[in-house]
Protein backbone atom coordinates (compact mmCIF):
# COMPACT_ATOMS: atom_id res chain seq x y z
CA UNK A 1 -33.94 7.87 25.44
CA UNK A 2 -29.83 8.59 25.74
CA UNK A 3 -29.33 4.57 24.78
CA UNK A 4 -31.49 5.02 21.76
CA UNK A 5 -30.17 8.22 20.58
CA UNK A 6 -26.56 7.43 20.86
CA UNK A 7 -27.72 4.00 18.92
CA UNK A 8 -29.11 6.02 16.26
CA UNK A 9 -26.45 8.47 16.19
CA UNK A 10 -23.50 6.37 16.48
CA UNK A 11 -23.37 5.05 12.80
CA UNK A 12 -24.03 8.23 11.07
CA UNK A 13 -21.30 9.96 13.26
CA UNK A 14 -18.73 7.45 12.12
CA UNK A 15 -19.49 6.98 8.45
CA UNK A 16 -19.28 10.78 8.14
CA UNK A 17 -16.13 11.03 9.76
CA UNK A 18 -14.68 8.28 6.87
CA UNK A 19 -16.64 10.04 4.28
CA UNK A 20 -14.64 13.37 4.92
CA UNK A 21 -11.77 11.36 5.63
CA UNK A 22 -12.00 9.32 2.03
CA UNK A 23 -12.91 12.54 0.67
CA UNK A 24 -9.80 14.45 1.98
CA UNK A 25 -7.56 11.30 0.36
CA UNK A 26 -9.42 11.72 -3.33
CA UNK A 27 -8.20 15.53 -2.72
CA UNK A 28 -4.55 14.61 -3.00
CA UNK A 29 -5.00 11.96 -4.64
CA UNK A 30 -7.28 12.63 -7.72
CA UNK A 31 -6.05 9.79 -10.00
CA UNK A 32 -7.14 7.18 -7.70
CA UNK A 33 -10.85 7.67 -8.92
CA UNK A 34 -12.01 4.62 -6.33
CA UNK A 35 -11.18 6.39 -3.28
CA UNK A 36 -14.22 9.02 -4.36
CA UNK A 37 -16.56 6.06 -4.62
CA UNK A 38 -15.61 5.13 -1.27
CA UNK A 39 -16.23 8.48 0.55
CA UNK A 40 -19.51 8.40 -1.60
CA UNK A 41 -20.26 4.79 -0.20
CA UNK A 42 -19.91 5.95 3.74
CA UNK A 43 -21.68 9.16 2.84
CA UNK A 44 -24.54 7.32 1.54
CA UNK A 45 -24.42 5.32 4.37
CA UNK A 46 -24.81 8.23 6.50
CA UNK A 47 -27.64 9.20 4.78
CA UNK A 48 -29.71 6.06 5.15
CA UNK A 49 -29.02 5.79 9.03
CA UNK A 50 -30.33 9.66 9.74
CA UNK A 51 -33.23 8.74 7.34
CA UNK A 52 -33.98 5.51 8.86
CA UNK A 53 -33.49 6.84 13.02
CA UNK A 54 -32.93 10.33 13.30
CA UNK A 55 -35.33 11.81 10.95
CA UNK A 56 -39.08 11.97 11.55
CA UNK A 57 -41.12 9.73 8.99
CA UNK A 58 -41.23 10.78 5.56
CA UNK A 59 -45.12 9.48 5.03
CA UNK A 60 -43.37 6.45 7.22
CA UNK A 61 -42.96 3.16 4.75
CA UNK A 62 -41.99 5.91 2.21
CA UNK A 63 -38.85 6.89 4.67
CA UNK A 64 -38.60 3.06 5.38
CA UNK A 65 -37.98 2.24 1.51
CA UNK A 66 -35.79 5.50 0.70
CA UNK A 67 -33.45 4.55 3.85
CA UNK A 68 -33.26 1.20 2.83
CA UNK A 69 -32.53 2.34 -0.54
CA UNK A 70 -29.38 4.20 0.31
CA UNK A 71 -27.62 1.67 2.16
CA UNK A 72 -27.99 -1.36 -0.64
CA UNK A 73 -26.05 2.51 -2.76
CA UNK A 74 -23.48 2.37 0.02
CA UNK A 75 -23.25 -1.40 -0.42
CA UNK A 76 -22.79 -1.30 -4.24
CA UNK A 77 -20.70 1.96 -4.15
CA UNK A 78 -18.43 0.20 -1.13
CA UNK A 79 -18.14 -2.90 -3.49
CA UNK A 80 -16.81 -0.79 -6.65
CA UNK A 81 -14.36 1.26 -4.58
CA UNK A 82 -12.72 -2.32 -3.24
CA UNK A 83 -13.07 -3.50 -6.57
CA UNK A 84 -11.34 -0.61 -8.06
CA UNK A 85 -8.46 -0.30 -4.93
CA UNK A 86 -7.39 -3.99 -6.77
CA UNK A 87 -7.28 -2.34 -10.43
CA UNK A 88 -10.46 -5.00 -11.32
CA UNK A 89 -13.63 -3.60 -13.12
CA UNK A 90 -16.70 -3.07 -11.22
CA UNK A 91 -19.34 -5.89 -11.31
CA UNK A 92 -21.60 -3.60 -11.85
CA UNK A 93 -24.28 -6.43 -13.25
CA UNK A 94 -24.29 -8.22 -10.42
CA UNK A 95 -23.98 -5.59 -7.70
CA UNK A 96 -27.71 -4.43 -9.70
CA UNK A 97 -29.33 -7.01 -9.83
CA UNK A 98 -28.78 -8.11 -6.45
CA UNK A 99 -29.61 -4.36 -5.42
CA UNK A 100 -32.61 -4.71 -7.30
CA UNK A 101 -34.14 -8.04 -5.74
CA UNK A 102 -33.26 -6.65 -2.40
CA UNK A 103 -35.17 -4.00 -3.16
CA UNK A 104 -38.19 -5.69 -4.81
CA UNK A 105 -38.49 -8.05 -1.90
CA UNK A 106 -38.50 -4.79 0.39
CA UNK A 107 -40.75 -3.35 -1.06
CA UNK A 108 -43.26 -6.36 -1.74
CA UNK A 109 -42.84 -7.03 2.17
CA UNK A 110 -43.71 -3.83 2.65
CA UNK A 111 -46.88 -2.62 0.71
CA UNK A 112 -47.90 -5.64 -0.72
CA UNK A 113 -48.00 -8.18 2.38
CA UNK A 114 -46.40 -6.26 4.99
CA UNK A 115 -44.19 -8.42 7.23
CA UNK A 116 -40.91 -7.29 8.78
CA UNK A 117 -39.32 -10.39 9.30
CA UNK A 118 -38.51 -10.73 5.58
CA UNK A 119 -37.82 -7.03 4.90
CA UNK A 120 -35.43 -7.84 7.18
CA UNK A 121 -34.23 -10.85 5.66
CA UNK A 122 -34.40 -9.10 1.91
CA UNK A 123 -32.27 -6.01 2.32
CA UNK A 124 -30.01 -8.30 4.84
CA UNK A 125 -29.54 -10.54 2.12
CA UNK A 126 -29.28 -8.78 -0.77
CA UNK A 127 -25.92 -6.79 1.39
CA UNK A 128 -24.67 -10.22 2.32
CA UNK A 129 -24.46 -10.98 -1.32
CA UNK A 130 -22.59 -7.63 -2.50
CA UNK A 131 -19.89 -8.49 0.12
CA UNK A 132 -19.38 -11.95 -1.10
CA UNK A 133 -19.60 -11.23 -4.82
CA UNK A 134 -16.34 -8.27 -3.56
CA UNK A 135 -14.77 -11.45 -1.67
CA UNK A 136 -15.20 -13.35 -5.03
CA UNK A 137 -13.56 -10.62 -6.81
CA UNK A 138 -10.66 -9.43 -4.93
CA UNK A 139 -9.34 -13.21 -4.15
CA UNK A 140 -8.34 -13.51 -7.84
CA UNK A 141 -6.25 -10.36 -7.71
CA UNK A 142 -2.58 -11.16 -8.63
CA UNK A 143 -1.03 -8.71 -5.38
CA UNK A 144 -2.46 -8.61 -2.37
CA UNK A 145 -0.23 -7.41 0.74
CA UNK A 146 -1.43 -9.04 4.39
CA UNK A 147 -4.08 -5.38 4.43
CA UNK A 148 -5.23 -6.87 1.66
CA UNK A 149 -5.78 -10.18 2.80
CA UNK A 150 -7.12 -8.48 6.57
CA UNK A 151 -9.78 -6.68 4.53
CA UNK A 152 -10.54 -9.46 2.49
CA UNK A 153 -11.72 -11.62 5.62
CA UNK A 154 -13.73 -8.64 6.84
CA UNK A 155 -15.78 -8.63 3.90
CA UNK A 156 -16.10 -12.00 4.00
CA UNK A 157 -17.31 -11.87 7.46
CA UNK A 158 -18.93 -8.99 7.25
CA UNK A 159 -20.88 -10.41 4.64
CA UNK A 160 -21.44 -13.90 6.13
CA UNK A 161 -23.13 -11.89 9.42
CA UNK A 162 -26.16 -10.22 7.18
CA UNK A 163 -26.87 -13.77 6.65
CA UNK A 164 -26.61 -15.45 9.99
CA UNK A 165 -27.22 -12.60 12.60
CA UNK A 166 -30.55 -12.26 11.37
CA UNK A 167 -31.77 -15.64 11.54
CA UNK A 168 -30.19 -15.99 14.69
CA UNK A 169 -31.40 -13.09 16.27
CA UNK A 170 -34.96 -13.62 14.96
CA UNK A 171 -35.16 -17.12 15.77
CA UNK A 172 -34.04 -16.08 20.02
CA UNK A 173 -35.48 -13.03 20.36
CA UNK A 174 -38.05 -12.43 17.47
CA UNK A 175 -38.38 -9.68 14.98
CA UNK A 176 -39.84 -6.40 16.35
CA UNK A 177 -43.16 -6.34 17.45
CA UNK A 178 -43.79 -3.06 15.85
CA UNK A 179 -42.03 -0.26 14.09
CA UNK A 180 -41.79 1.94 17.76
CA UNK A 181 -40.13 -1.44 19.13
CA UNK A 182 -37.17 -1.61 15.77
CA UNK A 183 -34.56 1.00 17.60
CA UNK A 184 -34.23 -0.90 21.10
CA UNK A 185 -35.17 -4.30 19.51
CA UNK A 186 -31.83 -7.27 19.74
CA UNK A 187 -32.21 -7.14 16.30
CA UNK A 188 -31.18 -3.18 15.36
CA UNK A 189 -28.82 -3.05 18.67
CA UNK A 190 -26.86 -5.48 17.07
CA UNK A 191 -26.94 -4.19 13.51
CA UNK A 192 -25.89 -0.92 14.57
CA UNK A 193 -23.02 -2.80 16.77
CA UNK A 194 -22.43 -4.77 13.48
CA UNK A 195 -22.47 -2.40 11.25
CA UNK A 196 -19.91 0.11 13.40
CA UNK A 197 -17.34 -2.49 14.10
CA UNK A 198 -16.89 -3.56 10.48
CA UNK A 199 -17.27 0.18 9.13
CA UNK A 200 -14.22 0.78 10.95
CA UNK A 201 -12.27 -1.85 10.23
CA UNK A 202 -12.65 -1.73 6.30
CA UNK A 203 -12.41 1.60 6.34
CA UNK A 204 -9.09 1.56 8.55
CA UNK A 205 -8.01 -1.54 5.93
CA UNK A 206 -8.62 0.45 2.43
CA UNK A 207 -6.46 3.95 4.06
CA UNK A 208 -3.86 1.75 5.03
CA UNK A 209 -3.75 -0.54 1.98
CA UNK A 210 -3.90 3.41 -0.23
CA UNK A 211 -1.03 4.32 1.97
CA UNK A 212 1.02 1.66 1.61
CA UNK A 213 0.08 1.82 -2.32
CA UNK A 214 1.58 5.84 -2.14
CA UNK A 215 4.16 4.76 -0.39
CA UNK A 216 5.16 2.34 -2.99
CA UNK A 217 4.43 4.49 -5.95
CA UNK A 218 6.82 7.02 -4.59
CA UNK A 219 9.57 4.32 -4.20
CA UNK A 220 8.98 3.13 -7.47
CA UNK A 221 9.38 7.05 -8.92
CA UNK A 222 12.69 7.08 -7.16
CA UNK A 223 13.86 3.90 -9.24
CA UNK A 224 12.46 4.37 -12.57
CA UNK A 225 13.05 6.18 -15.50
CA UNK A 226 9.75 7.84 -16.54
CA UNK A 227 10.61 8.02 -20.44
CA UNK A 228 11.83 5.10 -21.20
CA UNK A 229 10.19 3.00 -17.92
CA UNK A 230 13.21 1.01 -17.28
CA UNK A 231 15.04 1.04 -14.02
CA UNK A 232 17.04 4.57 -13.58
CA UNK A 233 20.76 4.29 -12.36
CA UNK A 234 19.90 4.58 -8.74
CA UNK A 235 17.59 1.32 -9.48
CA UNK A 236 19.59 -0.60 -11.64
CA UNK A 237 22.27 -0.46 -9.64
CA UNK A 238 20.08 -1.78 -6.42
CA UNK A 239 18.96 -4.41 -8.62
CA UNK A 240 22.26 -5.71 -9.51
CA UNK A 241 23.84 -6.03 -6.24
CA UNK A 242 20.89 -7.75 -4.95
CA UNK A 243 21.41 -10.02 -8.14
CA UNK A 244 24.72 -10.46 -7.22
CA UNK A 245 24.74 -10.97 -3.74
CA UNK A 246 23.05 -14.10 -4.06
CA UNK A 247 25.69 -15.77 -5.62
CA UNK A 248 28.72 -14.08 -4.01
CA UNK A 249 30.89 -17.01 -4.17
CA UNK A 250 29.48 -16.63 -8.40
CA UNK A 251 28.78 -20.28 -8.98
CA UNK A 252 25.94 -18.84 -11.14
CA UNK A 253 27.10 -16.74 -14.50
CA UNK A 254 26.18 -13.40 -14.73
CA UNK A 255 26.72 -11.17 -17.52
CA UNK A 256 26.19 -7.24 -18.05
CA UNK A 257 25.28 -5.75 -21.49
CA UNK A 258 25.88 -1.77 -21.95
CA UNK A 259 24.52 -0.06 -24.74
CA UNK A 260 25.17 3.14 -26.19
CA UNK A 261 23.13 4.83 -29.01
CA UNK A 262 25.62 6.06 -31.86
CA UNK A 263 25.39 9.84 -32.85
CA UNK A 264 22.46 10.61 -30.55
CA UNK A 265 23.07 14.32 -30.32
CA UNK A 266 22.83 14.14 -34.40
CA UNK A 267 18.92 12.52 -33.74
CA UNK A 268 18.60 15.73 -31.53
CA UNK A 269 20.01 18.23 -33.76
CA UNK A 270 18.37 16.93 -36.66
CA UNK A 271 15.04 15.80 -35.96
CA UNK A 272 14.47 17.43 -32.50
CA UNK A 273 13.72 16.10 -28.39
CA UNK A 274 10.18 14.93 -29.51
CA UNK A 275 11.88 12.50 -31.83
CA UNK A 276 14.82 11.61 -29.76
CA UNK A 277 12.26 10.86 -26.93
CA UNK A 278 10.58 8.56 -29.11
CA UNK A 279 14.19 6.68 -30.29
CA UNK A 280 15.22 6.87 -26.32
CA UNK A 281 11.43 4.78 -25.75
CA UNK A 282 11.65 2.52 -28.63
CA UNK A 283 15.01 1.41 -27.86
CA UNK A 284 13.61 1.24 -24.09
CA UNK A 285 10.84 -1.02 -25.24
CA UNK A 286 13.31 -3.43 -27.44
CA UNK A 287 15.82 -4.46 -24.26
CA UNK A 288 12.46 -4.70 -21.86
CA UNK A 289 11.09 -7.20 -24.37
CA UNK A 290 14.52 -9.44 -25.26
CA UNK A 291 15.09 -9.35 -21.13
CA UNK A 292 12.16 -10.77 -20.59
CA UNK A 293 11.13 -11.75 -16.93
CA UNK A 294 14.73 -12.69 -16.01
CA UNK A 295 16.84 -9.67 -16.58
CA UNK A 296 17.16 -6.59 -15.36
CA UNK A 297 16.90 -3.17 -17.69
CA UNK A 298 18.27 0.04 -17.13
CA UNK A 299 18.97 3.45 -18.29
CA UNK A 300 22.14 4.68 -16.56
CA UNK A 301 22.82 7.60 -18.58
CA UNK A 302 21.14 9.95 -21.47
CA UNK A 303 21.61 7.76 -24.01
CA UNK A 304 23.07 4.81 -22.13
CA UNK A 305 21.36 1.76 -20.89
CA UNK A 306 22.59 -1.74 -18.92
CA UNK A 307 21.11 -4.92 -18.83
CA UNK A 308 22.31 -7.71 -16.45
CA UNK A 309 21.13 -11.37 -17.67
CA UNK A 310 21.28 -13.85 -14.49
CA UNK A 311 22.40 -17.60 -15.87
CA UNK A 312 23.68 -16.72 -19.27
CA UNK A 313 27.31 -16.84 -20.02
CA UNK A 314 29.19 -14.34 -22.30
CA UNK A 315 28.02 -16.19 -25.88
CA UNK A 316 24.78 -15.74 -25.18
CA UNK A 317 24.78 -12.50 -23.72
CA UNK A 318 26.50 -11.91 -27.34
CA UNK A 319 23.84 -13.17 -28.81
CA UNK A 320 21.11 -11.01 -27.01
CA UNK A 321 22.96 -7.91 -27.71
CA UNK A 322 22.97 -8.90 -31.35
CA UNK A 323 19.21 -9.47 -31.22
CA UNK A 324 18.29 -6.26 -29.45
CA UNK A 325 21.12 -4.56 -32.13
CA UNK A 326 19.35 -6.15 -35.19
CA UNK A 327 15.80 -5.37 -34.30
CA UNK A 328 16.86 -1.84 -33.43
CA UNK A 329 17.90 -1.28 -37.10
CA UNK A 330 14.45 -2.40 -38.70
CA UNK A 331 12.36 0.31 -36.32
CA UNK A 332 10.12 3.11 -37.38
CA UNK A 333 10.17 6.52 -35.27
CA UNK A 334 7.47 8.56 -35.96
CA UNK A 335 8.55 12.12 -37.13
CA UNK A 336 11.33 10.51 -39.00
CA UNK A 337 11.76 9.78 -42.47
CA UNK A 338 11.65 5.62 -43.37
CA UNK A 339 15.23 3.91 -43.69
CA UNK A 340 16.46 6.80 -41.24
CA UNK A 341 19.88 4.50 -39.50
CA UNK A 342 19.46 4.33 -35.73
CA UNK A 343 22.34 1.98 -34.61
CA UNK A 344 23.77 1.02 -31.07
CA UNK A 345 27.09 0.05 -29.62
CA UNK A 346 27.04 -3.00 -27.14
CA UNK A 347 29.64 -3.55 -24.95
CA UNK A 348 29.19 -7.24 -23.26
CA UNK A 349 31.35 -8.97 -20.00
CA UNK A 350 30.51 -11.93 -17.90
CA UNK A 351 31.20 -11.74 -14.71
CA UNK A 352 34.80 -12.81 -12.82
CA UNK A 353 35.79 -14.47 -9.62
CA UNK A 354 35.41 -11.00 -7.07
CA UNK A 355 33.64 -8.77 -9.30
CA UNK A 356 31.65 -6.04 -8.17
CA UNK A 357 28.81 -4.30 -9.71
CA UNK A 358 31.40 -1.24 -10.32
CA UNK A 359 33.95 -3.17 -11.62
CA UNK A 360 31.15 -5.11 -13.98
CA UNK A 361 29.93 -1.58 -15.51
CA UNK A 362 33.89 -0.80 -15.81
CA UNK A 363 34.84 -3.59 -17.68
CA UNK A 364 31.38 -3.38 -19.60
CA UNK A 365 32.48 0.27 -20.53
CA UNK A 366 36.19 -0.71 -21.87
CA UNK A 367 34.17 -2.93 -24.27
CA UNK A 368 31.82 -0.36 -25.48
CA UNK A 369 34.79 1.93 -26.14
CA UNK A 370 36.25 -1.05 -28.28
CA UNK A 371 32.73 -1.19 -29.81
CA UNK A 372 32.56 2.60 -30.42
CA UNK A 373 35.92 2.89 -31.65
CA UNK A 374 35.47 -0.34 -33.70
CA UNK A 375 33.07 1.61 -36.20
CA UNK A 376 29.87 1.62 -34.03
CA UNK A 377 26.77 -0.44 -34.58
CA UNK A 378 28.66 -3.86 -33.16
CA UNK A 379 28.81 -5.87 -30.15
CA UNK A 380 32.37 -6.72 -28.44
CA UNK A 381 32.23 -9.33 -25.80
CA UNK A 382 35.57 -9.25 -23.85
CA UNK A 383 36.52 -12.03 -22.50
CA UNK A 384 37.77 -11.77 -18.57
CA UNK A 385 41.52 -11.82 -19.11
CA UNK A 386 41.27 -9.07 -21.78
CA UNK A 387 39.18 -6.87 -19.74
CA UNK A 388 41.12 -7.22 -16.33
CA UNK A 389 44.63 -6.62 -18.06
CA UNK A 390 42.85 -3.04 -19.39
CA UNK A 391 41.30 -2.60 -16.59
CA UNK A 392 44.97 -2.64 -14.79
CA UNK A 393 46.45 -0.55 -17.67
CA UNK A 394 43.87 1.59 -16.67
CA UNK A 395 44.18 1.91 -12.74
């Protein structure tokens, strides 16, 4: 009687304790919507065991089918919340109509022609197909960290063992002679075994795979610039010297663009934050877009933003900053009226033999003050020679 009971209550006991520990998660983190569909999946999981052992019989095949019932929900609810931990949309379609037949096939083979051996095999199957249709999903995802990959192998398992542990098991041991023998039987010992191993380890997967996801969120919060969504200083300036510390001996050219909006504070003044915000975004969205894959965009100051472009030499760094210059001159900004001028300064320098990032963004900034003083809305590229003898005048 102790064997059974702790069989029976072993998989409630656990799913509960990752349904309150899912739910907790959601708590803080509300905007990950999947992570309630998970603590909903366990929860209904906990249901259907405590209908299926714990419970006495509702009218008996009645509690049969309603148990049954609520673990294909934790199935399909488990299969949307790892869907939706890889940004993919639900397949809900499929998920339902596999539900369905497993349910059909339950129910046929259980008040049409009663047989447990293939109510067995129908919900079994129907739950080996939701995990493999997840395992189909998530292996397209573009990112998946080595959690990701971990849980994606325990799905597949997991989902490979509803179809071979009951054959096995019924073709050594038999199905259960009777519904009194299903709780001891090979066959529900090692379902419940099953079952509790892999709840675990997916569950342990997806809270480490969220945490790691936090953790990276936060990073990226500390390196970005939330209104324009380039790189802030902080991360521009990690991206560079990574950028050049590859090529420290600077076989490669490298060149840095800085860019300046002229008479920002008048946008302010004039036409308020909201609209200012909106130049600041639009200007963000121009450099992003003329970088491409290959550079690196930042905004360094209020109105100040950097670009380094790895393998381009000073003419065609020129030539970018007169791109992203001529394209900012044709845009509309909501709030203000058509043919309103919004014009940037670009100051443009290649990198030298021994240049640092600092001295880049120097050098870069004695060329904007050229550009600025020039008559604004222009590009000066200064050559190395020029910029090092200012720089000296300078120092």
């Amino acid at each position: 009687m102790g064997k059974g009971i702790f069989i029976a209550l072993l998989n409630p006991a656990i799913s509960a304790i990752f349904a309150g520990g899912f739910f907790l998660l959601w708590r803080h983190q509300r905007d990950r919507r999947y992570i309630r569909v998970l603590a909903f999946s366990y929860l209904a999981g906990v249901t259907g065991f405590l209908i299926r052992g714990v419970t006495p019989p509702i009218g008996g095949e009645t509690a049969k089918l309603i148990s049954n019932a609520f673990f294909l929900v934790a199935g399909h609810m488990l299969a949307v919340g790892v869907v939706g931990r890889f940004g993919r949309r639900p397949p809900h379609l499929a998920l339902g109509l596999v539900g369905a037949a497993g349910l059909s096939g339950l129910s046929w083979f259980l008040f049409v022609e009663p047989n447990m051996t293939w109510r067995i095999f129908s919900i079994n199957f129907a739950l080996a197909a939701m995990s493999l249709i997840v395992v189909a999903e998530i292996r397209s995802a573009p990112r998946k960290i080595f959690v990701d990959q971990v849980l994606m192998a325990a799905l597949l398992i997991y989902g490979l063992s509803f179809l071979v542990r009951p054959l096995w098991i019924i073709a050594v041991a038999g199905a259960p002679g009777t519904e009194g023998d299903v709780f001891m039987s090979a066959y529900w010992i090692s379902t419940s075994v099953t079952h509790a191993f892999f709840s675990v380890l997916i569950a342990i997967c997806l809270i480490t795979g969220i945490a790691l996801d936090v953790i990276g969120k936060l990073q990226s919060d500390a390196l970005n610039d939330p209104l324009s969504g380039l790189l802030n200083r902080r991360g521009f300036e990690e991206r560079g010297r990574e950028v050049l510390g590859r090529d420290p001996a600077g076989a490669m050219p490298v060149t840095l663009v800085l860019a300046d909006l002229d008479r920002f504070k008048d946008i302010n003044d004039s036409w308020g934050h909201a609209c200012g915000d909106c130049v600041i975004a639009a200007f963000a969205g121009i450099l992003r877009d003329a970088a491409g894959g290959e550079g690196i965009a930042g905004r360094i100051g209020g109105e100040e933003f950097a670009i380094i472009l790895p393998g381009n030499g000073l003419a065609s760094a020129r030539l970018f900053a007169e791109g992203v210059r001529t394209s900012l001159g044709v845009i509309a900004i909501p709030g203000m009226p058509a043919g309103t001028p919004i014009t940037a300064s670009f100051g443009v320098v290649e990198r030298a033999q021994g240049d640092s990032l600092s001295t880049l963004l120097i050098r870069a900034d004695i060329a904007l003050y050229e550009a600025k003083h020039g008559g604004r809305d222009r590009v000066v590229a200064m050559p190395d020679r020029m910029g090092e003898r200012r720089l000296r005048r300078m120092e």
